[in-house]
N, C-alpha and C. Protein backbone atom coordinates (compact mmCIF):
# COMPACT_ATOMS: atom_id res chain seq x y z
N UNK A 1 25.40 -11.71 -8.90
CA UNK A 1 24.32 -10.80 -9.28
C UNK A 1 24.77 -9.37 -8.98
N UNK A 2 24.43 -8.36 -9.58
CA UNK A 2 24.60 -6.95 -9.87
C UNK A 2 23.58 -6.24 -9.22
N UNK A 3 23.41 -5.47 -8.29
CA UNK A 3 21.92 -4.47 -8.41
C UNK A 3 22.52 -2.79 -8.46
N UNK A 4 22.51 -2.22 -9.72
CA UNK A 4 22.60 -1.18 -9.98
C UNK A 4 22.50 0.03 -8.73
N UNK A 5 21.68 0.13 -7.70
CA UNK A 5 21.15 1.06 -6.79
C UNK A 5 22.28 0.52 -5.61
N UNK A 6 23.16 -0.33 -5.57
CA UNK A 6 23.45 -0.65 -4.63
C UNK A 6 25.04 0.12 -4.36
N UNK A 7 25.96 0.12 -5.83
CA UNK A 7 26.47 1.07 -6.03
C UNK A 7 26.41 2.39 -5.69
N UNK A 8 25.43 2.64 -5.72
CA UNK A 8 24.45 4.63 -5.38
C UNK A 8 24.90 4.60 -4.82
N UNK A 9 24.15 3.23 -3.64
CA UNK A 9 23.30 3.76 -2.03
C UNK A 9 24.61 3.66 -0.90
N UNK A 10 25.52 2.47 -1.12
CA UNK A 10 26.41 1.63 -0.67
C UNK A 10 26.96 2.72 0.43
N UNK A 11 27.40 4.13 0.19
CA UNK A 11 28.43 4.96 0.44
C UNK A 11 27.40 5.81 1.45
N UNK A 12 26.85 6.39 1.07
CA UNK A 12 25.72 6.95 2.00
C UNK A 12 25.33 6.08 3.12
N UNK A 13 25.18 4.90 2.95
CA UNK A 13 24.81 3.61 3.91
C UNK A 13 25.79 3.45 5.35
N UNK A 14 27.09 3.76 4.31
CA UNK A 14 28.09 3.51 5.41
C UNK A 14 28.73 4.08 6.38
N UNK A 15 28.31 5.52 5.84
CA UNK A 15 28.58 6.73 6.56
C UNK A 15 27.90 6.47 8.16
N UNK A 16 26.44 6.26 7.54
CA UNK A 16 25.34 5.96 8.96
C UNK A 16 26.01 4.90 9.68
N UNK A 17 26.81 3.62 9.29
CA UNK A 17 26.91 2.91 9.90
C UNK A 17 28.45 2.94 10.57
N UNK A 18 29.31 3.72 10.13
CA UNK A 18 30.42 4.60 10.44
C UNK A 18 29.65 5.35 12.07
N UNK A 19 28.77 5.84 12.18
CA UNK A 19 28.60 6.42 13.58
C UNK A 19 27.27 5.38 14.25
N UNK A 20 26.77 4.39 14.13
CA UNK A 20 25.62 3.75 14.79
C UNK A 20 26.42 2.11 15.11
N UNK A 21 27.20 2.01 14.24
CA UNK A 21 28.10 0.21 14.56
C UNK A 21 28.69 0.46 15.85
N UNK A 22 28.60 -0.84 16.57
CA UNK A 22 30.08 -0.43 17.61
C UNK A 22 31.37 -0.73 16.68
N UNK A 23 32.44 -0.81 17.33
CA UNK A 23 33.74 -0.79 16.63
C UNK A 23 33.98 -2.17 16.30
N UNK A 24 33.74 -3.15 17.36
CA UNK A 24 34.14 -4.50 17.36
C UNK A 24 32.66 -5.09 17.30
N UNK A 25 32.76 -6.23 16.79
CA UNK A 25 31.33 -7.04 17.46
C UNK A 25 31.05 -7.85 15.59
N UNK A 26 30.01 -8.88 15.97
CA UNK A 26 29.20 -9.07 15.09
C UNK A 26 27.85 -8.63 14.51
N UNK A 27 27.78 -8.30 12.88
CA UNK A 27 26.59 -7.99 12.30
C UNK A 27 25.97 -8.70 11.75
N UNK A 28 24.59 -8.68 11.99
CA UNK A 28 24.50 -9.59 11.25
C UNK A 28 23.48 -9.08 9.77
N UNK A 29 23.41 -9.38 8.96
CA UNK A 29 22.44 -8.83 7.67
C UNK A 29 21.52 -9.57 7.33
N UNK A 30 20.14 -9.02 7.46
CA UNK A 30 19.02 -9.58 7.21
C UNK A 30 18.71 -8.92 5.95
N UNK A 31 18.65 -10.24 4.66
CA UNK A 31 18.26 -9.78 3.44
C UNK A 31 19.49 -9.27 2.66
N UNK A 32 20.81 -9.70 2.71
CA UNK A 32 22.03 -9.66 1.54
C UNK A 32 21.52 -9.10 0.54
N UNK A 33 20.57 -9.35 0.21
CA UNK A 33 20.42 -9.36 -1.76
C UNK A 33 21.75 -10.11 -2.46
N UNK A 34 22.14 -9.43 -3.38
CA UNK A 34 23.00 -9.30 -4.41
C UNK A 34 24.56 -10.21 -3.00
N UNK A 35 24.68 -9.96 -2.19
CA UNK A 35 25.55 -9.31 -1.40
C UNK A 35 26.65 -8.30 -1.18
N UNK A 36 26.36 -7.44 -2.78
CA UNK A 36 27.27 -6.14 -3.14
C UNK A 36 27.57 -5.00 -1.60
N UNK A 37 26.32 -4.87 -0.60
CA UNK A 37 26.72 -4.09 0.48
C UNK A 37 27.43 -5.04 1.42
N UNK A 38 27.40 -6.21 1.89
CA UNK A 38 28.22 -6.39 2.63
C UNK A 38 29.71 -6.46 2.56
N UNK A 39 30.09 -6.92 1.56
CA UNK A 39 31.28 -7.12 1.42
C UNK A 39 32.02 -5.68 0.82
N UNK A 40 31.03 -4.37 0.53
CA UNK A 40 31.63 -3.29 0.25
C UNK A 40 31.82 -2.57 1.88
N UNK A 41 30.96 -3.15 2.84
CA UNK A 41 31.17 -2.92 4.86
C UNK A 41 31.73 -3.47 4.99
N UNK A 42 31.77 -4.42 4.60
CA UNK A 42 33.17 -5.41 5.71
C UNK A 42 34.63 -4.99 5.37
N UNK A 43 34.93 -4.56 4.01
CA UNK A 43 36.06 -3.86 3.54
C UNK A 43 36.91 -2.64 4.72
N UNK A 44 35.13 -1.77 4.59
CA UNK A 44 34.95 -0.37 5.40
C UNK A 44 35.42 -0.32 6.70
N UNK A 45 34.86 -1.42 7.19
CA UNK A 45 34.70 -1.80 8.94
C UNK A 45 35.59 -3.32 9.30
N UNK A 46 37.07 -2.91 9.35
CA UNK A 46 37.20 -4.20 9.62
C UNK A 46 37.48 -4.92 10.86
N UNK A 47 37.02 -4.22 11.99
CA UNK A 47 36.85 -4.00 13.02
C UNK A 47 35.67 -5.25 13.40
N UNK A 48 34.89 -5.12 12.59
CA UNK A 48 33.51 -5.98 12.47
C UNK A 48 33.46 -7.86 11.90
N UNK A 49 32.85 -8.08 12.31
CA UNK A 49 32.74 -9.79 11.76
C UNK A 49 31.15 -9.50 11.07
N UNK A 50 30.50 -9.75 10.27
CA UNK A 50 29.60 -9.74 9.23
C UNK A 50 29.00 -11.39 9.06
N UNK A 51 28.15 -11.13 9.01
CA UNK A 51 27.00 -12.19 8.73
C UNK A 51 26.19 -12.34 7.78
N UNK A 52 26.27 -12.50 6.01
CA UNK A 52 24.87 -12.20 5.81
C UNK A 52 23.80 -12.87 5.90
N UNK A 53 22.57 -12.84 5.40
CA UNK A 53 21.94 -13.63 4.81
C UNK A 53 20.99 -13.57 3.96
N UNK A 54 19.90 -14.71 3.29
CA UNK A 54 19.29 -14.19 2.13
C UNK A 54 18.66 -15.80 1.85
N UNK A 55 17.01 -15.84 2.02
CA UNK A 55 16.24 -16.86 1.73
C UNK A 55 16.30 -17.79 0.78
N UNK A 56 17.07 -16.80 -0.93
CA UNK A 56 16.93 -17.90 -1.81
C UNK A 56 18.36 -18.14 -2.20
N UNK A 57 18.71 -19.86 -2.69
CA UNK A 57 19.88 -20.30 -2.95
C UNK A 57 20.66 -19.54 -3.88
N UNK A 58 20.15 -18.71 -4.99
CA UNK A 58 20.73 -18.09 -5.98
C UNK A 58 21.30 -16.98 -5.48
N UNK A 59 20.21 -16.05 -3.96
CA UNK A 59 20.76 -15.21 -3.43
C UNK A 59 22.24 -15.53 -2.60
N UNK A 60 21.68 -16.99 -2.71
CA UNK A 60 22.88 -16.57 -1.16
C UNK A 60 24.44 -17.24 -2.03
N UNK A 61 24.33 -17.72 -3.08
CA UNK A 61 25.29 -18.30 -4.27
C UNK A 61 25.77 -16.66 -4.96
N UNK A 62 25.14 -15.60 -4.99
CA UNK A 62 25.43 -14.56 -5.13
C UNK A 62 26.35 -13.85 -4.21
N UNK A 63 25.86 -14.02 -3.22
CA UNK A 63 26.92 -13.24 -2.60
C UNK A 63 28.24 -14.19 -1.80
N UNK A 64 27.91 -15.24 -1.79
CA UNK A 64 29.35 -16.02 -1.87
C UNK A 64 30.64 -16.08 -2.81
N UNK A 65 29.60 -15.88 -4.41
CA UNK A 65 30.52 -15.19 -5.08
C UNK A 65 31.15 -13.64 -4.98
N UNK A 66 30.09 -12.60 -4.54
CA UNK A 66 30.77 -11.48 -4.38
C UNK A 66 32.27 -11.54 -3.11
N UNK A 67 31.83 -12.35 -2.02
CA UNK A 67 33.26 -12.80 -0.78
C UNK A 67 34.14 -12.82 -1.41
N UNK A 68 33.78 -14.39 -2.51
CA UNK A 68 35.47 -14.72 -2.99
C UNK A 68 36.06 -13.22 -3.81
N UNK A 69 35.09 -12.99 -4.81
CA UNK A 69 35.64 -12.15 -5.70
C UNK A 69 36.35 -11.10 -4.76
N UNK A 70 35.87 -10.53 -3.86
CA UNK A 70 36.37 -8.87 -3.19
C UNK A 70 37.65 -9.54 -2.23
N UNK A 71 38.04 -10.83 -1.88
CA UNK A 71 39.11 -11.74 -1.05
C UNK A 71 38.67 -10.96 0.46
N UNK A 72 37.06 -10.60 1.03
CA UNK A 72 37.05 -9.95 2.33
C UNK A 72 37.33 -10.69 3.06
N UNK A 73 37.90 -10.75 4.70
CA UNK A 73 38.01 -12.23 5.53
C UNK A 73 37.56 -11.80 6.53
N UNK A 74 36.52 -10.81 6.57
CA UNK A 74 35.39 -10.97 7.66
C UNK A 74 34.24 -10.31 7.57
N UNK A 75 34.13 -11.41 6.55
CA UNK A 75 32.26 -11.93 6.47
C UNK A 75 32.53 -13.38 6.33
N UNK A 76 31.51 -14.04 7.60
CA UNK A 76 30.97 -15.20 7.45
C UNK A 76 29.86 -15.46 6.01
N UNK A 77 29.90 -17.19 5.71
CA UNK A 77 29.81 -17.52 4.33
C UNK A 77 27.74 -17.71 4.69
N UNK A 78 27.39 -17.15 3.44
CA UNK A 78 26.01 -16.58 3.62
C UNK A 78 24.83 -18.17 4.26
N UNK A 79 23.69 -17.57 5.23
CA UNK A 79 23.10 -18.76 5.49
C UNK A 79 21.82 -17.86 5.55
N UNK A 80 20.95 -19.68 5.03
CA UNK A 80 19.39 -18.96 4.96
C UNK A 80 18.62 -18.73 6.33
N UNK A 81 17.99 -17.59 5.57
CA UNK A 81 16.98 -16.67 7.06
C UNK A 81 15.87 -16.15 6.40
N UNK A 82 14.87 -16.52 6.47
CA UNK A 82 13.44 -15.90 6.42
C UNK A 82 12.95 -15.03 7.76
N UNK A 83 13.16 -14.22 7.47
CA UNK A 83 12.48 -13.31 9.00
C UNK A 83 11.67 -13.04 9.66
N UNK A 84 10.52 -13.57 8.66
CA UNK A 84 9.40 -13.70 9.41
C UNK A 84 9.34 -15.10 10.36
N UNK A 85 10.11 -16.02 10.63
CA UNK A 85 9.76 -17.22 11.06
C UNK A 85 10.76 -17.24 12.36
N UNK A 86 10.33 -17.72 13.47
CA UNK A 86 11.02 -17.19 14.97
C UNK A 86 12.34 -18.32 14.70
N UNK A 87 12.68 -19.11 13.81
CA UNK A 87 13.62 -20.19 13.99
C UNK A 87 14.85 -19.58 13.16
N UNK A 88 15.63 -18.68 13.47
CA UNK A 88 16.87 -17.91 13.22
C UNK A 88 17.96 -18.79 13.04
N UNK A 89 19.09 -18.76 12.19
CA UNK A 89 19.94 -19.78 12.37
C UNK A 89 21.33 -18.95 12.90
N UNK A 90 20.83 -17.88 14.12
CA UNK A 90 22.09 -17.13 14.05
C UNK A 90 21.76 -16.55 15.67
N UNK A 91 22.91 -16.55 16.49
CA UNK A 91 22.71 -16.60 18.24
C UNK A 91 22.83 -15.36 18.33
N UNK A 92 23.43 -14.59 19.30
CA UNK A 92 23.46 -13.20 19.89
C UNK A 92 24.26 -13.02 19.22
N UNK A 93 24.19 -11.54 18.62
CA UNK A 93 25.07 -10.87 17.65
C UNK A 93 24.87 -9.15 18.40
N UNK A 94 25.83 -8.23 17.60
CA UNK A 94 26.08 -7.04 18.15
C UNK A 94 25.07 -5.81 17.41
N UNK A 95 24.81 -6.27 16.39
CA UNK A 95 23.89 -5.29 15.58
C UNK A 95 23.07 -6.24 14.37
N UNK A 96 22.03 -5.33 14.15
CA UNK A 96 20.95 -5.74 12.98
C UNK A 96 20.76 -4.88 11.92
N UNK A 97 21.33 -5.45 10.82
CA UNK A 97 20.87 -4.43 9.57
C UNK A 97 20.27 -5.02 8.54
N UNK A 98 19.20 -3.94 7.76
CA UNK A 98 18.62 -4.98 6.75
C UNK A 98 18.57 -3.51 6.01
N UNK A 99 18.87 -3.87 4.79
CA UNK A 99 18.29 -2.45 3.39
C UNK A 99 17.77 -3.13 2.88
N UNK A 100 16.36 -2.26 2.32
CA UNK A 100 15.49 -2.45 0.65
C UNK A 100 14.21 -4.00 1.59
N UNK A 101 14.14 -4.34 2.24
CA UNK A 101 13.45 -5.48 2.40
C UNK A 101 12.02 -4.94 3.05
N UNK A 102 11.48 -4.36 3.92
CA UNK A 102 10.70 -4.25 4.33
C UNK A 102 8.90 -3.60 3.78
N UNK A 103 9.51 -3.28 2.58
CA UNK A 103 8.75 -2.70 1.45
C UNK A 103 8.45 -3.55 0.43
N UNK A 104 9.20 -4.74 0.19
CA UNK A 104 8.82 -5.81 -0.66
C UNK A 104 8.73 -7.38 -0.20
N UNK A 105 8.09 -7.20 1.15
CA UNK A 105 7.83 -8.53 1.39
C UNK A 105 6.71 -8.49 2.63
N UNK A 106 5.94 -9.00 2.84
CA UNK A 106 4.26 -8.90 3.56
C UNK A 106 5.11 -8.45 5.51
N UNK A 107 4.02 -7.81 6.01
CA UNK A 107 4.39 -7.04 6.69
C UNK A 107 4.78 -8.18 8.34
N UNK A 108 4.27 -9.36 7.74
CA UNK A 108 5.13 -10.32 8.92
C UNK A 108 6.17 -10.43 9.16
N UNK A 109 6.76 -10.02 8.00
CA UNK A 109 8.34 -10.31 7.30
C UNK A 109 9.13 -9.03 8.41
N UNK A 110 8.58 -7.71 8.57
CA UNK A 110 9.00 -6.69 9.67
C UNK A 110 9.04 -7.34 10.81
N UNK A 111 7.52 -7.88 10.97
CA UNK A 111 7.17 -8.06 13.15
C UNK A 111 8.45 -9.01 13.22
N UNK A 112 8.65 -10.16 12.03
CA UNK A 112 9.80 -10.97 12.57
C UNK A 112 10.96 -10.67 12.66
N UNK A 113 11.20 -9.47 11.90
CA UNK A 113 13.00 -8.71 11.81
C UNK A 113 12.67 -8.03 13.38
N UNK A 114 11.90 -7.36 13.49
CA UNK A 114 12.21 -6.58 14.72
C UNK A 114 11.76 -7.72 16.19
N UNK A 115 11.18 -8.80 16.04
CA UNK A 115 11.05 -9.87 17.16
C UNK A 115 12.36 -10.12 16.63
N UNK A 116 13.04 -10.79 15.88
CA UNK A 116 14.74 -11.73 15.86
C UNK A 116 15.47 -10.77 16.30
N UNK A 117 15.53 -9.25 15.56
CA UNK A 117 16.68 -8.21 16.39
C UNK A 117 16.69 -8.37 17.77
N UNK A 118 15.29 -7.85 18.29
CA UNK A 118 15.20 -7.72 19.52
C UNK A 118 15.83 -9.03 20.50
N UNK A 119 15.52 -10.49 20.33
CA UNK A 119 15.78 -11.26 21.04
C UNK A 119 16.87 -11.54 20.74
N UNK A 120 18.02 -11.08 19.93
CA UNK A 120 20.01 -11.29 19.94
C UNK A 120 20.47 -10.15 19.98
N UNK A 121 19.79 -8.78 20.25
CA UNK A 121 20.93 -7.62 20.45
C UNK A 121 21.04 -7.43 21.85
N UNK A 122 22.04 -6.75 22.61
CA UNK A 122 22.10 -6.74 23.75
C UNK A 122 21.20 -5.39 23.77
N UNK A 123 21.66 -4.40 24.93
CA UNK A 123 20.86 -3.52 25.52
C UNK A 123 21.81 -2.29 24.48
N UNK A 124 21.01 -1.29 24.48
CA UNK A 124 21.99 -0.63 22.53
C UNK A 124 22.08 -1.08 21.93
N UNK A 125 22.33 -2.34 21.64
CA UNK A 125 22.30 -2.75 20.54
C UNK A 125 21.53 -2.20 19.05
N UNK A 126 22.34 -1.68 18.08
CA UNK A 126 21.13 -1.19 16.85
C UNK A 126 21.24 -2.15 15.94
N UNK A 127 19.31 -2.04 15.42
CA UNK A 127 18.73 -2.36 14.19
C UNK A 127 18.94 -1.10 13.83
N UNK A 128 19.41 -1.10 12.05
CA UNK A 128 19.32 -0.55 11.49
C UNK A 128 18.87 -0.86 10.15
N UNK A 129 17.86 -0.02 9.96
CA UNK A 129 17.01 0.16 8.91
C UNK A 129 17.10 0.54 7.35
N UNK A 130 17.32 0.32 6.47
CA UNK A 130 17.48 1.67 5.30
C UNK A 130 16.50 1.36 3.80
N UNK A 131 15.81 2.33 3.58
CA UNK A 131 14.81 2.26 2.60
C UNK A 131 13.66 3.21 2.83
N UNK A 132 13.01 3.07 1.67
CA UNK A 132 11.68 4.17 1.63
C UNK A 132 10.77 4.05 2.59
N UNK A 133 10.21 4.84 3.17
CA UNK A 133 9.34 5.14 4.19
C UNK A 133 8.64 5.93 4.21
N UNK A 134 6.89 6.04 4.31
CA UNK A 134 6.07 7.35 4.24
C UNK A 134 5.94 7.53 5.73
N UNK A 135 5.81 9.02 5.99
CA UNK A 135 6.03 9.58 7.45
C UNK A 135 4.75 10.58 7.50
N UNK A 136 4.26 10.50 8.80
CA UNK A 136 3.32 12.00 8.75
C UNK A 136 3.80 13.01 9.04
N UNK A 137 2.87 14.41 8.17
CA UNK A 137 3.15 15.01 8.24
C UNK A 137 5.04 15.70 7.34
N UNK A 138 5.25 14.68 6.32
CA UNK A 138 6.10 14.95 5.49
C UNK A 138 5.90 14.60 4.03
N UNK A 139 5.79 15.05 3.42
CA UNK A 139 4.84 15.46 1.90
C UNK A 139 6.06 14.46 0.88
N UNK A 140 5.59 12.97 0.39
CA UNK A 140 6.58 11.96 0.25
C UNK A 140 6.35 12.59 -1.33
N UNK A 141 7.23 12.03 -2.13
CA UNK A 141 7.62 11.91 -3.59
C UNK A 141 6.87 11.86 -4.13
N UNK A 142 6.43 12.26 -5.36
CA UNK A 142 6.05 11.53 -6.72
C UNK A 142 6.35 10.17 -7.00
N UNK A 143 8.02 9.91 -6.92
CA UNK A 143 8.67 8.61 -7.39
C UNK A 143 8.43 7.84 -6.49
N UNK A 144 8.27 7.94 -5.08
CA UNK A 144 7.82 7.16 -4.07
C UNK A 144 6.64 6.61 -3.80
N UNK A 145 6.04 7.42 -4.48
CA UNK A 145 3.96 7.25 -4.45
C UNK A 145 3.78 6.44 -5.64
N UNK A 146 4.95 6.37 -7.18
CA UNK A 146 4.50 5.78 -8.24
C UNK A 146 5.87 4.43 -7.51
N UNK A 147 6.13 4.58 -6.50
CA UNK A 147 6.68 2.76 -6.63
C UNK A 147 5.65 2.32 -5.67
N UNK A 148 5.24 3.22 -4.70
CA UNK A 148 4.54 2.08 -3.67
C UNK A 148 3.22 1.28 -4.55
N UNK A 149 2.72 2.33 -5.43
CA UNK A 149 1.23 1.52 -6.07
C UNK A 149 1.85 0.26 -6.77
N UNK A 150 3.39 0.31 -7.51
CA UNK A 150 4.08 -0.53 -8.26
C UNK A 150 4.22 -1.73 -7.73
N UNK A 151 4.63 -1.33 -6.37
CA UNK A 151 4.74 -2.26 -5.31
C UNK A 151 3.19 -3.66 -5.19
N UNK A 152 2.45 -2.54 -5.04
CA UNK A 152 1.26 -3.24 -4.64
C UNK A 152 0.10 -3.98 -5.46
N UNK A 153 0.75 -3.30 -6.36
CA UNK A 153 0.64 -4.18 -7.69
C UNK A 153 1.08 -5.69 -8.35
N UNK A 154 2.47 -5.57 -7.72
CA UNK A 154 2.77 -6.75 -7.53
C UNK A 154 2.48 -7.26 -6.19
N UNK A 155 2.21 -7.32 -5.43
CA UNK A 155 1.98 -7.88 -4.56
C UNK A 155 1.31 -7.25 -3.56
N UNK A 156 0.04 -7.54 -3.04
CA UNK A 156 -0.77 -6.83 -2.26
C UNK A 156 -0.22 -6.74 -0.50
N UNK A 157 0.51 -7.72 -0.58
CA UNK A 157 0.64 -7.13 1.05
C UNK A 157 2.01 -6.64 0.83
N UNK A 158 2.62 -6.32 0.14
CA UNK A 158 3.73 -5.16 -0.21
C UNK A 158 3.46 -3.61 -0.24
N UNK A 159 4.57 -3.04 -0.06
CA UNK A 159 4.25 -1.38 0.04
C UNK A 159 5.33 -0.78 1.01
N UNK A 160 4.95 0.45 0.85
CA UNK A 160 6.20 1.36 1.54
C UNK A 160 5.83 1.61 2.37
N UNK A 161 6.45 1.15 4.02
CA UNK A 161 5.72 1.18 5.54
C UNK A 161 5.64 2.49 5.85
N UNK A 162 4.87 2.46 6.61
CA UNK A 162 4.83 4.08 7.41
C UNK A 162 6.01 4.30 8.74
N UNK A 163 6.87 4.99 8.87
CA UNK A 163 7.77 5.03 9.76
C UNK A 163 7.05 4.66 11.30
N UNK A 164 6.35 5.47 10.90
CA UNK A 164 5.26 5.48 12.74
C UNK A 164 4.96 4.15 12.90
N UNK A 165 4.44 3.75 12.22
CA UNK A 165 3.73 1.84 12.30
C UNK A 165 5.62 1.36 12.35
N UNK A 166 5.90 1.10 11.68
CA UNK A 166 7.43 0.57 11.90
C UNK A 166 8.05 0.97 13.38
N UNK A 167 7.87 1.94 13.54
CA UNK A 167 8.58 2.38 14.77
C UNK A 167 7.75 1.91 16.24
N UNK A 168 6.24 2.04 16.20
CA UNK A 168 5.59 0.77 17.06
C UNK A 168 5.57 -0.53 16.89
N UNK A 169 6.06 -1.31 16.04
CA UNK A 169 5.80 -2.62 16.48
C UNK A 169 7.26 -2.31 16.72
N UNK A 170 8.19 -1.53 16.73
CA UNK A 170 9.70 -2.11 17.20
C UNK A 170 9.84 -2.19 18.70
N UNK A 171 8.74 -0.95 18.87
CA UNK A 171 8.99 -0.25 20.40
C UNK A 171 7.95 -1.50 21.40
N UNK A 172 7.16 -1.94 20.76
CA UNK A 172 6.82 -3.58 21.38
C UNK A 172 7.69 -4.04 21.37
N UNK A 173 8.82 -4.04 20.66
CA UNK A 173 9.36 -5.58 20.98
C UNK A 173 10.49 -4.91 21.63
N UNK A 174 10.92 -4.26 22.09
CA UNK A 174 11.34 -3.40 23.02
C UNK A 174 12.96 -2.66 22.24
N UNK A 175 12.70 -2.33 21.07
CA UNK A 175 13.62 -1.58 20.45
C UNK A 175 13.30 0.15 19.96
N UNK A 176 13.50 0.77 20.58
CA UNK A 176 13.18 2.52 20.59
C UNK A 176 14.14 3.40 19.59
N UNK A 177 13.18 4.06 18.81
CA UNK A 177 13.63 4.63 17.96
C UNK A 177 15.07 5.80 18.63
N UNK A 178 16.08 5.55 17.43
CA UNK A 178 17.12 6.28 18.02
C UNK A 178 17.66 7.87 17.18
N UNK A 179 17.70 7.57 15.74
CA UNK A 179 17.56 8.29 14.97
C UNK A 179 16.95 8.10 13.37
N UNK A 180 16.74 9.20 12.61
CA UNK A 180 16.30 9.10 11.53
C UNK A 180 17.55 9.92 10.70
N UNK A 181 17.52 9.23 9.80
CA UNK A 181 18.61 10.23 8.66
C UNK A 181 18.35 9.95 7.63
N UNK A 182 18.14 11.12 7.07
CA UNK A 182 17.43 11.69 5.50
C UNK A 182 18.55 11.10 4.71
N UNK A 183 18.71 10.28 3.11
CA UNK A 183 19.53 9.69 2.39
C UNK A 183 19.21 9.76 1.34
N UNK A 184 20.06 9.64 0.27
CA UNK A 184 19.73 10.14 -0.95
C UNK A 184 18.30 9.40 -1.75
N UNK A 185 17.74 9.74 -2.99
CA UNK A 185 16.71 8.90 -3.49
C UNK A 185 15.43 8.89 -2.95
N UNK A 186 15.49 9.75 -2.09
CA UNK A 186 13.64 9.77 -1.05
C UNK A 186 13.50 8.22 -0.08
N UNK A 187 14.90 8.49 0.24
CA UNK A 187 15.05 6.92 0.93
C UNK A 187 15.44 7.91 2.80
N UNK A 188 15.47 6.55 3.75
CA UNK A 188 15.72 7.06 5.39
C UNK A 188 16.85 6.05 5.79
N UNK A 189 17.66 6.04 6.57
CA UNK A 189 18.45 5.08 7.81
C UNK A 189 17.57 5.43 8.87
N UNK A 190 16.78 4.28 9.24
CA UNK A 190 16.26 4.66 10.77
C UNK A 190 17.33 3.70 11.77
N UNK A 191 17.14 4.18 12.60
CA UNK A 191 18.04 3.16 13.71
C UNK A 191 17.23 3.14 14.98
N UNK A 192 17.36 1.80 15.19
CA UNK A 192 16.35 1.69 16.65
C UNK A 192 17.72 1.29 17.56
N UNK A 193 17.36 1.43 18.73
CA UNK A 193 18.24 0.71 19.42
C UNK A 193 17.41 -0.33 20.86
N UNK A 194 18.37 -1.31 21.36
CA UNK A 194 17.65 -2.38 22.12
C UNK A 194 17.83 -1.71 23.51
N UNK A 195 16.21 -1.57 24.36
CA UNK A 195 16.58 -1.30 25.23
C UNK A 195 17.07 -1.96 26.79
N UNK A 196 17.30 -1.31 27.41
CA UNK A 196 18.22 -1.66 28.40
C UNK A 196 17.53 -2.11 29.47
């Protein structure tokens, strides 16, 4: 599978994760998609062991094909993860990243990314975040205001989170906001990190 935006975003993505990854360790990816970004990071970072994953069989047959095709040899071969559900099929790992998911799937689908981060990152350890986000006190898009209704249209408990609400249920589960970085498209990298 192909996703056009992933190309865009891919490079901008990696930059952030160029200064928030540690050097060595495992990642793991909540929500592959396509799996076009991991295996364009694991290239980047080969320092890193990679994990993805992705709920449906076609997804995760997608990006097994993207592995073979790119010949990367460190990313592990994709396994299913729903995030909202506490039964993870993946132990302590070094970091958490997920793009594009938190805006198109009901807002349990967050409390459980930031409960699973929290209970396998060590102390620093970062979640990292990337996608649209409305913030207070920052005057969001046109194009952002005509996807979230798009959003919610298709699906009512979908929509574009509010950073602040995102950033409290993380700081429950004991992951504290670390930075924010502005990215192309009216999109953010937030990064939480696990505290100590």
């Amino acid at each position: 599978m192909f996703a056009p935006a992933a190309a865009r975003n891919r490079d901008p993505i990696l930059a952030v994760l160029r200064e928030v990854l540690p050097a060595q360790g495992l990642v793991l990816e909540v929500a592959s998609g396509t799996g076009e970004h991991v295996v364009h990071f694991a290239r980047a970072l080969p320092g890193l062991l990679f994990q993805p994953t992705e709920p449906t069989p076609g997804g995760r047959a997608s990006i097994a094909a993207w592995i073979a095709a790119e010949g990367v040899e460190n990313v592990r071969p994709p396994v299913a993860l729903d995030a909202a559900s506490d039964d993870w099929p993946v132990g302590p790992v070094d970091a958490v990243l997920c793009a594009n998911m938190i805006h198109i799937s009901p807002w349990a689908t967050a409390e459980g990314l930031v409960r699973g981060a929290a209970a396998r990152l060590p102390a620093g350890g970062p979640l990292v975040l990337y996608g649209p986000f409305l913030r207070e006190g920052v005057e969001t898009s046109p194009g952002n205001l005509a996807f979230d209704a798009d959003l919610r249209r298709q699906d009512p408990r979908w929509g574009i989170r509010r950073l602040e609400e995102v950033a409290a249920l993380a700081a429950a589960s004991g992951l504290d906001l670390d930075r924010v970085v502005e990215m192309p498209a009216n999109n953010l990298s937030v990064v939480f990190r696990r505290r100590g």
